[in-house]
PDB file of N, CA and C in Angstrom:
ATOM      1  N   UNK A   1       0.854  -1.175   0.000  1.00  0.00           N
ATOM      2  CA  UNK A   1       0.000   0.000   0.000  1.00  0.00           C
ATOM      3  C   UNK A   1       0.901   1.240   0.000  1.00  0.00           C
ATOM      4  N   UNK A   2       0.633   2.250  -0.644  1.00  0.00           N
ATOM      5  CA  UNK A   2       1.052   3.585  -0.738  1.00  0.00           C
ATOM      6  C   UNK A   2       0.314   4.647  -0.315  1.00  0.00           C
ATOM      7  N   UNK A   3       0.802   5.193   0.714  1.00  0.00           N
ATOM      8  CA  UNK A   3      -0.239   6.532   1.091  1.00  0.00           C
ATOM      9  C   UNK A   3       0.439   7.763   1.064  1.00  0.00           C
ATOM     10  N   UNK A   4       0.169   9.031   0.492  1.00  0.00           N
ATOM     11  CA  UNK A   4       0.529  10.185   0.611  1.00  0.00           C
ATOM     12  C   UNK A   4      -0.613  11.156   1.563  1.00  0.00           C
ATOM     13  N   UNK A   5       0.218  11.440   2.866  1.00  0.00           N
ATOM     14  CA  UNK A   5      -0.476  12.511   3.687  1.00  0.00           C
ATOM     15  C   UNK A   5      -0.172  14.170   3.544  1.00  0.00           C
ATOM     16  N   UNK A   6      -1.125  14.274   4.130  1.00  0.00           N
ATOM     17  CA  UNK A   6      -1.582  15.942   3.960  1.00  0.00           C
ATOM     18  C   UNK A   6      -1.144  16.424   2.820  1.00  0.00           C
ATOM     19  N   UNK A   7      -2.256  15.998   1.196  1.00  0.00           N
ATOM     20  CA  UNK A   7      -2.335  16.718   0.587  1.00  0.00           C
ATOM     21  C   UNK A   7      -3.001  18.165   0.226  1.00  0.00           C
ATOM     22  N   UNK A   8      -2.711  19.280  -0.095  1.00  0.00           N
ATOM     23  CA  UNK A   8      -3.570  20.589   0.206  1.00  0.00           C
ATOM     24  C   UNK A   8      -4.331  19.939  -0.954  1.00  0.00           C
ATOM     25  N   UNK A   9      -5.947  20.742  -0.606  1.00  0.00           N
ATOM     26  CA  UNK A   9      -6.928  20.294  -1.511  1.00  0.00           C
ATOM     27  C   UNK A   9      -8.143  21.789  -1.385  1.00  0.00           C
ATOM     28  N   UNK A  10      -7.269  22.607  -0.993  1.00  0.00           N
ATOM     29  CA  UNK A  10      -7.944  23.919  -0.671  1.00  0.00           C
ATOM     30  C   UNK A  10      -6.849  25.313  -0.004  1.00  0.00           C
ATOM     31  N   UNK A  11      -7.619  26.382   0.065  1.00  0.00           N
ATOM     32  CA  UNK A  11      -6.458  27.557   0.421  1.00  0.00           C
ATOM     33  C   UNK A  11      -6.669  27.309   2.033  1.00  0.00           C
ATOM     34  N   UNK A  12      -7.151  26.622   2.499  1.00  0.00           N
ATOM     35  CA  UNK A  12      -7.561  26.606   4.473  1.00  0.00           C
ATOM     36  C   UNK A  12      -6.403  25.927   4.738  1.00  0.00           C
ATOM     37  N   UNK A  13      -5.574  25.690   5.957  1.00  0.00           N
ATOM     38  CA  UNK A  13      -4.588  24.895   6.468  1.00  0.00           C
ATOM     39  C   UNK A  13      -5.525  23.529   6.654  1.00  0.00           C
ATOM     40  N   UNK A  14      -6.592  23.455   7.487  1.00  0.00           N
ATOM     41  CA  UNK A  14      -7.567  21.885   7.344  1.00  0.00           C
ATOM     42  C   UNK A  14      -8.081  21.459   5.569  1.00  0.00           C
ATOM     43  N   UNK A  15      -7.828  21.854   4.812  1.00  0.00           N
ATOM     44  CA  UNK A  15      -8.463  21.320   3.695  1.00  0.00           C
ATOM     45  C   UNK A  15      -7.153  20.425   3.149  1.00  0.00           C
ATOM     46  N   UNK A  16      -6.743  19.195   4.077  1.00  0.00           N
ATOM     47  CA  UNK A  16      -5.620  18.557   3.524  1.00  0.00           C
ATOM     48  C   UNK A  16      -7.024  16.836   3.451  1.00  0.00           C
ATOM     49  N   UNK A  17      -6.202  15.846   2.608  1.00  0.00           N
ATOM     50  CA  UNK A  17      -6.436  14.661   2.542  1.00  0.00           C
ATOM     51  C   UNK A  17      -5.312  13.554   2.493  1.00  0.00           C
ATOM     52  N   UNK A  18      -5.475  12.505   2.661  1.00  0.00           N
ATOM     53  CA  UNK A  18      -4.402  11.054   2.925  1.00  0.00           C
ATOM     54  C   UNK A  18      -5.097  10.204   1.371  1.00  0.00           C
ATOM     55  N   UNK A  19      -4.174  10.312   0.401  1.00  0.00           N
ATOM     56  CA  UNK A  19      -4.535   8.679  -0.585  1.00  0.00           C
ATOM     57  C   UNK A  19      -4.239   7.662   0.332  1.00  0.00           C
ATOM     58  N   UNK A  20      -4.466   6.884   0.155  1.00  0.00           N
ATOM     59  CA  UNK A  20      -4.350   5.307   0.373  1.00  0.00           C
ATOM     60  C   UNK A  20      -4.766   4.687  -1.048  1.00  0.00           C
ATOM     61  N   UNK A  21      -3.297   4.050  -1.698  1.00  0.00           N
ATOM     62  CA  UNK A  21      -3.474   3.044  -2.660  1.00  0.00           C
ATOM     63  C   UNK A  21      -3.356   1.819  -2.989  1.00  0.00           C
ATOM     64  N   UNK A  22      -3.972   0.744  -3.666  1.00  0.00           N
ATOM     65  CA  UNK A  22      -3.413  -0.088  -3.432  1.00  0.00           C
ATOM     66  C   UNK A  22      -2.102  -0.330  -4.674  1.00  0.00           C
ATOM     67  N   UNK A  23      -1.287  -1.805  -3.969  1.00  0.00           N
ATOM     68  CA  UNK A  23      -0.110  -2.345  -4.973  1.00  0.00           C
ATOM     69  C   UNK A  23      -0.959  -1.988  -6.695  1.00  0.00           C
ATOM     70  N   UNK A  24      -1.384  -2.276  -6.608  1.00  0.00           N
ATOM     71  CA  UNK A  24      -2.571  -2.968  -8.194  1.00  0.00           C
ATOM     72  C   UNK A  24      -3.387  -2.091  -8.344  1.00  0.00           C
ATOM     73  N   UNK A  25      -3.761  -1.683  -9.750  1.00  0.00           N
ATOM     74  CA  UNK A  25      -4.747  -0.857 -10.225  1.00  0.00           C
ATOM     75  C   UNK A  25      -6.454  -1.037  -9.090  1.00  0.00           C
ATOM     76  N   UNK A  26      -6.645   0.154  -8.658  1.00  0.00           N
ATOM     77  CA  UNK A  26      -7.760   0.107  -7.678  1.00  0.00           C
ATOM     78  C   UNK A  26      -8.774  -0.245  -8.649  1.00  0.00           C
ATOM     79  N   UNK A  27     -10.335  -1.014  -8.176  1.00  0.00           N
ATOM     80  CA  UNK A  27     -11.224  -1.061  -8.514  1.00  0.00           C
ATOM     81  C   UNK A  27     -12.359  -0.148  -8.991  1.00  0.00           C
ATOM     82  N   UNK A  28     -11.662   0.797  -7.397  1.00  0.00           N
ATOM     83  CA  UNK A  28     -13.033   2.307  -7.596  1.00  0.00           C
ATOM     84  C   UNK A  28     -12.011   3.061  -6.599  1.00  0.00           C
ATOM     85  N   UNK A  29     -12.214   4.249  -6.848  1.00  0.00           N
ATOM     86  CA  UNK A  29     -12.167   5.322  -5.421  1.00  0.00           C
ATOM     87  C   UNK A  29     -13.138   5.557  -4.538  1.00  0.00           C
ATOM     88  N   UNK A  30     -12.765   6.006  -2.931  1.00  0.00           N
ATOM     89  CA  UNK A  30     -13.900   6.281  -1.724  1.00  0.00           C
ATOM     90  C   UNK A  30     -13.191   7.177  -1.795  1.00  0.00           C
ATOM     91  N   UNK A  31     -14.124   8.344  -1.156  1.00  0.00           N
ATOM     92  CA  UNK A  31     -13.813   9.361  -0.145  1.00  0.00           C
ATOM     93  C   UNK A  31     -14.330   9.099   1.111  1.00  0.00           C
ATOM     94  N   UNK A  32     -13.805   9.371   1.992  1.00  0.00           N
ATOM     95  CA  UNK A  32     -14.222   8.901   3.389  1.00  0.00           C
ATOM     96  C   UNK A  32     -13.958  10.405   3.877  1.00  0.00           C
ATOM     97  N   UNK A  33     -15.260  10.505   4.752  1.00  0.00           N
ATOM     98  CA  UNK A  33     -15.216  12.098   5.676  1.00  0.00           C
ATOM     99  C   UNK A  33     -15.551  11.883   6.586  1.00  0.00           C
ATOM    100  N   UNK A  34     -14.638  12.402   7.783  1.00  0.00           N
ATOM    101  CA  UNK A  34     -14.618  11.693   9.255  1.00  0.00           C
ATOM    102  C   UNK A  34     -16.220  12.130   9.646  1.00  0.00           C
ATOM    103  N   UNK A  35     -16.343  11.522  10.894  1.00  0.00           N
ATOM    104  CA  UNK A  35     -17.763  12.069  11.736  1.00  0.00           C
ATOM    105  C   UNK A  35     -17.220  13.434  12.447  1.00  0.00           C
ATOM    106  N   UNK A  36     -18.383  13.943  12.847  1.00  0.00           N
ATOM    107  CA  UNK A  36     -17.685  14.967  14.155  1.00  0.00           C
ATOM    108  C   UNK A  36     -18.575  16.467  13.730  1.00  0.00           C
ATOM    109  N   UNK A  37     -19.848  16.401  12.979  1.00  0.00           N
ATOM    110  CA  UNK A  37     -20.640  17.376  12.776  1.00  0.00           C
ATOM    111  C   UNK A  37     -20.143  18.579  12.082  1.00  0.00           C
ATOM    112  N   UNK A  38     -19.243  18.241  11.677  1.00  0.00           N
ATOM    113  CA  UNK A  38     -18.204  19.700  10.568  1.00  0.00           C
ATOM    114  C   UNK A  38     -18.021  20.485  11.762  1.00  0.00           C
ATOM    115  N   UNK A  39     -17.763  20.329  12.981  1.00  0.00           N
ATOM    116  CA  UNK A  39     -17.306  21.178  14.185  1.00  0.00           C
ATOM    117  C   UNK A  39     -15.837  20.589  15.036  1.00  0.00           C
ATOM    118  N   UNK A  40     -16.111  19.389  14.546  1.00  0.00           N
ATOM    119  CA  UNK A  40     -14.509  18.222  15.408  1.00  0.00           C
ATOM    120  C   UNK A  40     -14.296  17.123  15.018  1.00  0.00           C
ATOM    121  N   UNK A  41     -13.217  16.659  15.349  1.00  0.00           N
ATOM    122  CA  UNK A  41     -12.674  15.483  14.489  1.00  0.00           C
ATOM    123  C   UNK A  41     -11.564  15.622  13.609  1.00  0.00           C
ATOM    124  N   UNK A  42     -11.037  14.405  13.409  1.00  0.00           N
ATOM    125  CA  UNK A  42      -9.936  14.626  12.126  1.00  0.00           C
ATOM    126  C   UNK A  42      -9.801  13.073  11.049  1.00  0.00           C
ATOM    127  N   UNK A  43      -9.346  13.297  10.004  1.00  0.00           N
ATOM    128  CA  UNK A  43      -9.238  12.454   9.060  1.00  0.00           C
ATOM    129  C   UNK A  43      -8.299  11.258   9.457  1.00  0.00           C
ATOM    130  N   UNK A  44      -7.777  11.476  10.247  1.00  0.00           N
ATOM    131  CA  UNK A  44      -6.678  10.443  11.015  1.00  0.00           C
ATOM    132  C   UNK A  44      -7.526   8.862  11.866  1.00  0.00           C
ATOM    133  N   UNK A  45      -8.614   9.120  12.209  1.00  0.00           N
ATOM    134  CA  UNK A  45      -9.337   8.332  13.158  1.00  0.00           C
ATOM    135  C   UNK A  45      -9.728   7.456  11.786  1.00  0.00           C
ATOM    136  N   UNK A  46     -10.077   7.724  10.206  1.00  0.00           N
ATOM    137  CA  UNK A  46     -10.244   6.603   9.228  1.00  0.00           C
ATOM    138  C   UNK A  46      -8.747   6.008   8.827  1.00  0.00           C
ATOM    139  N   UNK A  47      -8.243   6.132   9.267  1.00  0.00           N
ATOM    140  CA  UNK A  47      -6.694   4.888   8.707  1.00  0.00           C
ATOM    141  C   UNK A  47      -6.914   3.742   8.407  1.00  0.00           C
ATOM    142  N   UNK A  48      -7.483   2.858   9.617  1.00  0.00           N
ATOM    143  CA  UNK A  48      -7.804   1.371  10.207  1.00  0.00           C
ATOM    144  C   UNK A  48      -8.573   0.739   8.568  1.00  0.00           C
ATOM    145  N   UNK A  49      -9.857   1.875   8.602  1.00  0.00           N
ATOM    146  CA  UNK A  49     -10.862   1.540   7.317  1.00  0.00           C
ATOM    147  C   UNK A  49     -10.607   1.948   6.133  1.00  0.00           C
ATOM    148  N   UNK A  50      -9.586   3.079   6.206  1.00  0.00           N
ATOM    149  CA  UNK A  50      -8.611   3.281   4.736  1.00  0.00           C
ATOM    150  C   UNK A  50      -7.651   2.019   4.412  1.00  0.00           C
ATOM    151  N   UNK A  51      -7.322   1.373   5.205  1.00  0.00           N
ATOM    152  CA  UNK A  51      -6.304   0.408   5.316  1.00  0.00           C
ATOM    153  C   UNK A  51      -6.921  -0.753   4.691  1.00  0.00           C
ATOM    154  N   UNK A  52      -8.237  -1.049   5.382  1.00  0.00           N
ATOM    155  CA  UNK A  52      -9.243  -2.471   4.949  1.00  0.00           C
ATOM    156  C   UNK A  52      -9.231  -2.242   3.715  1.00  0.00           C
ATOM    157  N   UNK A  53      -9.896  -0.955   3.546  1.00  0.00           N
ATOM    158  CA  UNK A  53     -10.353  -0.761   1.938  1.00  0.00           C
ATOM    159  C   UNK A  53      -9.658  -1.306   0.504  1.00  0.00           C
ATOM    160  N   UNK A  54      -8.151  -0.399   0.901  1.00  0.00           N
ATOM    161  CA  UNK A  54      -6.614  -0.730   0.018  1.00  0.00           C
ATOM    162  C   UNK A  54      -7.070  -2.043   0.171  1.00  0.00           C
ATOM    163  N   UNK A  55      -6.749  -2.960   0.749  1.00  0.00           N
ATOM    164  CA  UNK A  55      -6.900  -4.771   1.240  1.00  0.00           C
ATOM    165  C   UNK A  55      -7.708  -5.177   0.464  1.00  0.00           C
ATOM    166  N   UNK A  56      -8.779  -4.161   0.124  1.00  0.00           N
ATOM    167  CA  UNK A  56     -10.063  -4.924  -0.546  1.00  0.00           C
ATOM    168  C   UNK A  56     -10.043  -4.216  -2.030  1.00  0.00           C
ATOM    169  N   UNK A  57      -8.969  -3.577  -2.743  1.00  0.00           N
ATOM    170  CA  UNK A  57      -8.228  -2.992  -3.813  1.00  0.00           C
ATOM    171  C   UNK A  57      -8.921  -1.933  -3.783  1.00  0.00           C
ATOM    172  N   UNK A  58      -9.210  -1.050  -3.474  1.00  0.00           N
ATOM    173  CA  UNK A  58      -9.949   0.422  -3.851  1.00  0.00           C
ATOM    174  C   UNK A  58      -9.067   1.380  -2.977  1.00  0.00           C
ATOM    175  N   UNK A  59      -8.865   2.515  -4.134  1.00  0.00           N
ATOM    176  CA  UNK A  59      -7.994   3.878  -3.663  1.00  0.00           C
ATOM    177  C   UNK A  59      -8.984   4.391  -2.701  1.00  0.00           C
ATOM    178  N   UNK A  60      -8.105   4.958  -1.605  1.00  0.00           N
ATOM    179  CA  UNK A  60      -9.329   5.667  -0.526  1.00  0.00           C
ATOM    180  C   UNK A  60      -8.478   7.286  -0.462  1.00  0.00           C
ATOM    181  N   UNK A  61      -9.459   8.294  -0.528  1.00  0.00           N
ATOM    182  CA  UNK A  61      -9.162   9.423  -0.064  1.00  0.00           C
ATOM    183  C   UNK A  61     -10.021   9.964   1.270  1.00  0.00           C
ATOM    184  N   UNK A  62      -9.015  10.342   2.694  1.00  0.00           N
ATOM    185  CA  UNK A  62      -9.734  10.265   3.919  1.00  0.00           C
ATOM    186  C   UNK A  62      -9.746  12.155   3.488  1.00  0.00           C
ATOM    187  N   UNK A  63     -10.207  12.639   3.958  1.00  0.00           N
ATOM    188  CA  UNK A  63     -10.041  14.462   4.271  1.00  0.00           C
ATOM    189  C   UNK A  63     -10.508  14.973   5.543  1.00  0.00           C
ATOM    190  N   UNK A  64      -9.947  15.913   5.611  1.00  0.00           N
ATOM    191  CA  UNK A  64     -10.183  16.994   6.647  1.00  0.00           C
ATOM    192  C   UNK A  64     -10.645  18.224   5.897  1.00  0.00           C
ATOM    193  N   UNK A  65     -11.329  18.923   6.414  1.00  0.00           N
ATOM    194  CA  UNK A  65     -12.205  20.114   6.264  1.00  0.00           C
ATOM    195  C   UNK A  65     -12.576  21.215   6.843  1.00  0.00           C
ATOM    196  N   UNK A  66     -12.116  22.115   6.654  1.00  0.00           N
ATOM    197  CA  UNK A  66     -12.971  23.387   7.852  1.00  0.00           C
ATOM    198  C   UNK A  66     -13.630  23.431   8.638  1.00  0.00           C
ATOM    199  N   UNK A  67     -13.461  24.107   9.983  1.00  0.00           N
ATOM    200  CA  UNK A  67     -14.471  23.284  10.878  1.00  0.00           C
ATOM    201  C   UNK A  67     -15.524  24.336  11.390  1.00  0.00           C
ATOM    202  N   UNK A  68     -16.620  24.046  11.906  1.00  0.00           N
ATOM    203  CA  UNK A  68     -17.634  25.549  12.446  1.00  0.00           C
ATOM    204  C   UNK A  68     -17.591  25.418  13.534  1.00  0.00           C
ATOM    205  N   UNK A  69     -17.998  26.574  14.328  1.00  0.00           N
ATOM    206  CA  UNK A  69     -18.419  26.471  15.543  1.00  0.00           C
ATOM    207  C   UNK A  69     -19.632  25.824  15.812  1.00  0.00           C
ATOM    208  N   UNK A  70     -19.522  24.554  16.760  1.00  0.00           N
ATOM    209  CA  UNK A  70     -21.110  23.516  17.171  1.00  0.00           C
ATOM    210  C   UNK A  70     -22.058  24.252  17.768  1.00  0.00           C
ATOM    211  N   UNK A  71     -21.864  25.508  17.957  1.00  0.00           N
ATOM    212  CA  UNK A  71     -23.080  26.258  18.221  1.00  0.00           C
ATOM    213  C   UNK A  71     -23.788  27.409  17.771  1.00  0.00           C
ATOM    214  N   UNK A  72     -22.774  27.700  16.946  1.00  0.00           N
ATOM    215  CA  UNK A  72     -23.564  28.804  15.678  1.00  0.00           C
ATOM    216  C   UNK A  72     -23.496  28.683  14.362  1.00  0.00           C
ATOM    217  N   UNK A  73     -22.265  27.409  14.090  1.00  0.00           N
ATOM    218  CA  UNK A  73     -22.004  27.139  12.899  1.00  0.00           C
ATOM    219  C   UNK A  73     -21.255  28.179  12.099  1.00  0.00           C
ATOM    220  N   UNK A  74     -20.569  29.065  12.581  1.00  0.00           N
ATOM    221  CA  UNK A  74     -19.661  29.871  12.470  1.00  0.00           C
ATOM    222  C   UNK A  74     -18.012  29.320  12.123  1.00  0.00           C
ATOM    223  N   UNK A  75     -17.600  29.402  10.985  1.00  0.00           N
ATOM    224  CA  UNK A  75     -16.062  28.987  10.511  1.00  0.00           C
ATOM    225  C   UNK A  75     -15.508  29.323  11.890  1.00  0.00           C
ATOM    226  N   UNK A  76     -14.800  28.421  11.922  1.00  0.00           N
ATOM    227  CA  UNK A  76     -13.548  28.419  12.959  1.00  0.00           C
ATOM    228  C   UNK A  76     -12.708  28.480  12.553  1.00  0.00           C
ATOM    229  N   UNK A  77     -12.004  28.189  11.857  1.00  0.00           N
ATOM    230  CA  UNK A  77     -10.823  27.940  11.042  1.00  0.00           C
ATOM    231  C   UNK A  77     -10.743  28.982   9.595  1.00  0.00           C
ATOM    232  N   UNK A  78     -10.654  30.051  10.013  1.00  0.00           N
ATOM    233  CA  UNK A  78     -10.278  30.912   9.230  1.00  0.00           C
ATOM    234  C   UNK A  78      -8.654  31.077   8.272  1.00  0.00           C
ATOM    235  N   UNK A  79      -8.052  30.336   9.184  1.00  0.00           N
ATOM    236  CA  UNK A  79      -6.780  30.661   8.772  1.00  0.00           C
ATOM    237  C   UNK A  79      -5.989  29.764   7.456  1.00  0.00           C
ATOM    238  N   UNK A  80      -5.507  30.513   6.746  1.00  0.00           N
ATOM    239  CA  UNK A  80      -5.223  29.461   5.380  1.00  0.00           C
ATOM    240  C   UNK A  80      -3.211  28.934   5.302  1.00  0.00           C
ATOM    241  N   UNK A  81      -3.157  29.126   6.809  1.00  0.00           N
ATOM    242  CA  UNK A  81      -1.623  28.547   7.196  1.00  0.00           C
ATOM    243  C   UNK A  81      -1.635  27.244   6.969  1.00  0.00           C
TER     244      UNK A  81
END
């Protein structure tokens, strides 16, 4: 398996993603987007099931994303470091 982490996939510092590929031409691609209500969480907690996936030949892309505030839904993550 081959994985490349924190690719930028946006101008935000959170808009990074992880490939996971397999040895052999993949079947299909996933995107996998963590849980955590677009307020918490990170793309790191899908590895385990990025990992199965590769196993089961399909490219997986995990991401991270901008996050809001869980109570007004207000960007938190303003910053594009």
């Amino acid at each position: 398996m081959k994985i490349n982490k924190d690719l930028a996939y946006g101008a935000y510092a959170l808009q990074k993603l992880d490939i996971y590929e397999p040895e052999s031409d993949a079947i299909a691609d996933i995107v996998l987007v963590h849980g955590g209500g677009w307020w918490q969480g990170d793309k790191r907690k899908e590895d385990e099931l990025a990992s199965a996936l590769v196993a089961a030949n399909f490219r997986v892309a995990a991401i991270n994303y901008r996050l809001a505030n869980g109570a007004t839904g207000e960007n938190i993550s303003h910053s594009t470091d």
